[in-house]
Protein backbone atom coordinates (compact mmCIF):
# COMPACT_ATOMS: atom_id res chain seq x y z
CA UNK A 1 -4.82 2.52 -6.65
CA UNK A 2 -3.80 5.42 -4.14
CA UNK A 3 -5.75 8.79 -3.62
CA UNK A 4 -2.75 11.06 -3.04
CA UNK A 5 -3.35 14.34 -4.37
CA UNK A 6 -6.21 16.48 -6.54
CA UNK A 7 -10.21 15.79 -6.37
CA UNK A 8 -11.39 12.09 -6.78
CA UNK A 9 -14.71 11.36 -8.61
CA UNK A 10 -15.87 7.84 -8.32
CA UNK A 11 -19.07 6.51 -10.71
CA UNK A 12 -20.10 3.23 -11.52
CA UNK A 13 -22.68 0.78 -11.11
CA UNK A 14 -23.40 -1.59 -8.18
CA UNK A 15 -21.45 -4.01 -6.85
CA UNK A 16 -18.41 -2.78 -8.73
CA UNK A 17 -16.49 -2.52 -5.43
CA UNK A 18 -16.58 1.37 -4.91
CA UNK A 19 -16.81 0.70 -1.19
CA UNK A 20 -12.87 -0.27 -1.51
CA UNK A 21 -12.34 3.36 -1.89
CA UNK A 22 -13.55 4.31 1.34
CA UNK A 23 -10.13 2.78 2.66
CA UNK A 24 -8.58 5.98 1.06
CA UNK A 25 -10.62 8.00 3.53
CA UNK A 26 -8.16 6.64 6.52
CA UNK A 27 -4.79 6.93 4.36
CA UNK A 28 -6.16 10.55 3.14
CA UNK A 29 -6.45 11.31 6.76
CA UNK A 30 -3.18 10.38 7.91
CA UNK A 31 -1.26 12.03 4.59
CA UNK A 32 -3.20 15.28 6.41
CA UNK A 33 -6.65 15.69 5.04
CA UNK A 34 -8.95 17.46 6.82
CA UNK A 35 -12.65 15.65 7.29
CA UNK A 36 -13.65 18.74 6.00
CA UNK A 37 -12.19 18.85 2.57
CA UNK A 38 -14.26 15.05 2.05
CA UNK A 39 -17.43 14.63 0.23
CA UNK A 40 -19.02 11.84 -0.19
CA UNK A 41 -22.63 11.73 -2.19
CA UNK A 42 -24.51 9.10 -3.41
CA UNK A 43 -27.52 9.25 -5.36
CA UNK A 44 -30.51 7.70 -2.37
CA UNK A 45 -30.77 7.67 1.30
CA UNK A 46 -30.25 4.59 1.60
CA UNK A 47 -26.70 4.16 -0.36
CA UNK A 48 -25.93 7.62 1.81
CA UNK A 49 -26.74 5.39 5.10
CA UNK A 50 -24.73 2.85 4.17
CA UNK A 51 -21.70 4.84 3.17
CA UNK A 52 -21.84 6.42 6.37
CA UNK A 53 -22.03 3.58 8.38
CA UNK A 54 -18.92 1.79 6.46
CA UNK A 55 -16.84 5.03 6.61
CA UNK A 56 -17.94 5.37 10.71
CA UNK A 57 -16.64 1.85 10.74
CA UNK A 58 -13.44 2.30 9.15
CA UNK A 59 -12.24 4.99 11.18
CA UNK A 60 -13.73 3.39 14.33
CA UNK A 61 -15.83 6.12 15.28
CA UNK A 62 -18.92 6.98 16.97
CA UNK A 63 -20.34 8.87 14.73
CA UNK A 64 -19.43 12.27 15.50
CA UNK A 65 -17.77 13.56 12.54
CA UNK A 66 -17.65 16.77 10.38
CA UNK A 67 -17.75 14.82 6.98
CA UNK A 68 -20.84 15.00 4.68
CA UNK A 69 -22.01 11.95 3.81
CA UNK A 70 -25.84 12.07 1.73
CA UNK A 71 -27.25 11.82 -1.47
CA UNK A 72 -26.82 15.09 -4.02
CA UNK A 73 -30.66 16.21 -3.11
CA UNK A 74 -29.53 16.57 0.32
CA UNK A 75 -26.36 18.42 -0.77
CA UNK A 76 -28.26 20.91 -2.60
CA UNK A 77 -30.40 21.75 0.22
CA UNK A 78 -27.38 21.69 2.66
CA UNK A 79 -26.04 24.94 3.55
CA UNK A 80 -22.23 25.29 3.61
């Protein structure tokens, strides 16, 4: 499965292999993508951690990035 084009929303439960998705973030990025046009929510702090840290690691960063990773509380309180 490819992310080329459009908005993306992934749901299921764990251990379904969602993480595989996060691949897309680096193939998104070099079809053009800006960090900035990425969400990514989850629905605890600790799932948001752990997304981060696995998208961070995928694009072999050091953690300075403009993409929103968190869960939807933390969206809601987040001003854009």
């Amino acid at each position: 499965m490819t992310l080329d084009s459009g908005y993306h929303l992934v749901l299921a439960p764990p251990g379904c292999g969602k993480t595989d998705i996060l691949a897309e973030v680096v193939r998104a990025l070099s079809c053009g993508v800006s960090l900035n046009d990425m969400l990514f929510l989850t629905f605890t702090n600790r799932a948001a951690r752990g997304m981060r840290s696995r998208i961070l690691e995928r694009l072999q960063s050091s953690g300075k990035m403009s993409l929103f990773v968190g869960n939807v509380h933390r969206f809601r309180s987040h001003p854009l």
